[in-house]
C-alpha atoms as a PDB file:
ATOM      1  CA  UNK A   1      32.041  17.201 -11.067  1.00  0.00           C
ATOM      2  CA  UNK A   2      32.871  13.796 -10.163  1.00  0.00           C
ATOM      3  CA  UNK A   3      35.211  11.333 -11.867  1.00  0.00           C
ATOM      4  CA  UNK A   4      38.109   8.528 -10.935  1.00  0.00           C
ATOM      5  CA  UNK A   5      41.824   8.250 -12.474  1.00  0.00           C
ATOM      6  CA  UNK A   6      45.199   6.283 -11.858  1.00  0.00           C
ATOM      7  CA  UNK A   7      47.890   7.789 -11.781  1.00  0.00           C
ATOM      8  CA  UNK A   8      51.428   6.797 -13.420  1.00  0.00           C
ATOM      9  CA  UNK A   9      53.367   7.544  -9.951  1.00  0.00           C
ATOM     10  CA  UNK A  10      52.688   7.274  -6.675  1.00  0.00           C
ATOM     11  CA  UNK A  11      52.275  11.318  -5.962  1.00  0.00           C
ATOM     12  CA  UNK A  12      49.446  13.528  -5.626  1.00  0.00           C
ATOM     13  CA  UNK A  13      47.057  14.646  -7.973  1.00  0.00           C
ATOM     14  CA  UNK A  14      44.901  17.431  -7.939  1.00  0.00           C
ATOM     15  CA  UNK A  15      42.260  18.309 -10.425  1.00  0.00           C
ATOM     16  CA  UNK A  16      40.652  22.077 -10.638  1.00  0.00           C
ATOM     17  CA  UNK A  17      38.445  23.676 -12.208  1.00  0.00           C
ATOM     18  CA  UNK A  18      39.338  27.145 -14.160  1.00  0.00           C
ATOM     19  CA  UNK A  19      37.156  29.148 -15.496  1.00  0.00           C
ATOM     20  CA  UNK A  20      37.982  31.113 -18.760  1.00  0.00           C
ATOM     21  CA  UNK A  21      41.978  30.728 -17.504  1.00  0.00           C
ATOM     22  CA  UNK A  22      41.252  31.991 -14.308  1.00  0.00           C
ATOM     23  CA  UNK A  23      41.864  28.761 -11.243  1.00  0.00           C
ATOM     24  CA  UNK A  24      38.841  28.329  -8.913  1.00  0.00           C
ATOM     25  CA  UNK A  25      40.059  27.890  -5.762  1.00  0.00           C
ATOM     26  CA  UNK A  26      37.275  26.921  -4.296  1.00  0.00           C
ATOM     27  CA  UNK A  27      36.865  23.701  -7.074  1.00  0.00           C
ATOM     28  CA  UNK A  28      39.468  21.645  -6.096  1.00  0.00           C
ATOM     29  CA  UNK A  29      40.356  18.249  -5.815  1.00  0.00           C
ATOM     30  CA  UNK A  30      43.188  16.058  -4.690  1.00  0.00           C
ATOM     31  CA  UNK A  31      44.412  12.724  -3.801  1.00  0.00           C
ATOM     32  CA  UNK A  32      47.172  10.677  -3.190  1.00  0.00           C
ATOM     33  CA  UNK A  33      47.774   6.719  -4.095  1.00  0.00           C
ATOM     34  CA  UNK A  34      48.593   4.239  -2.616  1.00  0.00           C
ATOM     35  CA  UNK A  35      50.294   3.054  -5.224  1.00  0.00           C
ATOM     36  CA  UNK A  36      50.434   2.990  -9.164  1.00  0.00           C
ATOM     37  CA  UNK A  37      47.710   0.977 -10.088  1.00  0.00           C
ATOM     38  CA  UNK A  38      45.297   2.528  -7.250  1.00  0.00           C
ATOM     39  CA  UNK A  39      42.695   4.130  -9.042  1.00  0.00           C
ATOM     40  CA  UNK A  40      40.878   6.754  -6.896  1.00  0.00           C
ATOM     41  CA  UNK A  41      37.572   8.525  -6.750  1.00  0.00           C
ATOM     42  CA  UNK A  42      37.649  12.764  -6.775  1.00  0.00           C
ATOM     43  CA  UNK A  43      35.149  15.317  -7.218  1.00  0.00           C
ATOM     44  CA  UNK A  44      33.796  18.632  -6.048  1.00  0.00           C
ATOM     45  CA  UNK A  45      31.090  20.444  -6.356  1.00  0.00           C
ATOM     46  CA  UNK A  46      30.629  24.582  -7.097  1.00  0.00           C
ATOM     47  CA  UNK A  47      28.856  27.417  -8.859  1.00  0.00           C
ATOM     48  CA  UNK A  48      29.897  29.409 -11.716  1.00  0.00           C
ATOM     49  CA  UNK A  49      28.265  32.572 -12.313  1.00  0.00           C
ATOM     50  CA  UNK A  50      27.892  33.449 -16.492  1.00  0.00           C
ATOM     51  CA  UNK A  51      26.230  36.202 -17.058  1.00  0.00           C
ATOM     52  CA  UNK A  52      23.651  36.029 -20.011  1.00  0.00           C
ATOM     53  CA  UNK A  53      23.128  40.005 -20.700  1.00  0.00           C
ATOM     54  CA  UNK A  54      26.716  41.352 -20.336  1.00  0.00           C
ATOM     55  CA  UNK A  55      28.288  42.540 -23.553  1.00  0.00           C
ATOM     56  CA  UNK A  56      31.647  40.789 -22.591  1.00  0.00           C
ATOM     57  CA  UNK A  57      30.217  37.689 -21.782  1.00  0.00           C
ATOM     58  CA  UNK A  58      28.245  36.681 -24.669  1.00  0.00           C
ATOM     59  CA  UNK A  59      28.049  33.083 -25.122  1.00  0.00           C
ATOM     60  CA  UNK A  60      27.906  33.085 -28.648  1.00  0.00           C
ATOM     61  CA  UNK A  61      31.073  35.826 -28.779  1.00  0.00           C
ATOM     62  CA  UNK A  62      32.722  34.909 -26.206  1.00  0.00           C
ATOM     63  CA  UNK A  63      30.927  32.028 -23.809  1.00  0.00           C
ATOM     64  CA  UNK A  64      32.326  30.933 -20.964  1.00  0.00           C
ATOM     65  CA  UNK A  65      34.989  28.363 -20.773  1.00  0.00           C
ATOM     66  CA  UNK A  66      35.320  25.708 -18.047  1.00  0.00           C
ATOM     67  CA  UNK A  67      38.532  23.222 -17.801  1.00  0.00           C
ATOM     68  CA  UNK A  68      39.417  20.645 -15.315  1.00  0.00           C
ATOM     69  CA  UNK A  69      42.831  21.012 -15.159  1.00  0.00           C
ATOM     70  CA  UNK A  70      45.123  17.883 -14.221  1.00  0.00           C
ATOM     71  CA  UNK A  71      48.168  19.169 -11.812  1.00  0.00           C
ATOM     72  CA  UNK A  72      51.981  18.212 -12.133  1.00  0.00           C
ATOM     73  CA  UNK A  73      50.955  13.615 -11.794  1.00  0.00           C
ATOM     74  CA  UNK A  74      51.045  11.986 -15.425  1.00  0.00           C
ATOM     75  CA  UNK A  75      47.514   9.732 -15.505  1.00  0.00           C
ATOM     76  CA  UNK A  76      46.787   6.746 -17.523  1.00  0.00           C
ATOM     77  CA  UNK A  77      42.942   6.783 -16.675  1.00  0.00           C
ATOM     78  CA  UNK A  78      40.506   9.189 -16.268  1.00  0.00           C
ATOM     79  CA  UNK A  79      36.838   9.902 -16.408  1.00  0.00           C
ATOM     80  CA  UNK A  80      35.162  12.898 -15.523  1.00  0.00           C
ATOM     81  CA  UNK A  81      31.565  13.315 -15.272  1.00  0.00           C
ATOM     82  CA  UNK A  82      30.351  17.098 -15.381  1.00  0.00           C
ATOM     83  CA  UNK A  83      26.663  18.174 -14.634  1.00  0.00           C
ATOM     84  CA  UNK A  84      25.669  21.673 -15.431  1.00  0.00           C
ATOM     85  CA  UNK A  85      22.165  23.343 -14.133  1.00  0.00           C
ATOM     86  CA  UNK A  86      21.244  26.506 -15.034  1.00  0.00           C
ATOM     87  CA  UNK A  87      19.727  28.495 -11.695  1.00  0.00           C
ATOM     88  CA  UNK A  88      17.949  31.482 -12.017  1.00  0.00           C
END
């Protein structure tokens, strides 16, 4: 995952990834501006294991959620770019 925001204040942000609810702690990202208008570059990257076979993980029951969660710093801007390969 890559992306870039600004933020409305000059405090940090963080950005990380949970997966169905549950925070990755190893997917995390965070910055902190320079100022208001400083838009800034953040990304990580990570694997996410989704098991195809297990009754409790079906994907078309229940698939697998991901969410890039923004932390506590309001933004004005933000793209996120998410790439998703399937390793077997």
């Amino acid at each position: 995952m890559d992306g870039f925001a600004t933020p409305d204040a000059v405090t940090p942000v963080t950005i990380q990834l949970m997966v169905n609810g549950v925070a990755q702690p190893q997917a995390i990202s965070s910055f902190t501006p320079a100022a208001v208008t400083d838009t800034r570059t953040f990304g990580f990257k990570t694997f996410v294991r989704v098991l195809e076979n297990n009754c409790n993980c079906n994907y078309l029951t229940s698939p697998t959620t991901l969410q890039f969660m923004n932390g506590e710093t309001a933004l004005s801007d933000v793209h996120i770019n998410v790439a998703i390969t399937r390793i077997r």
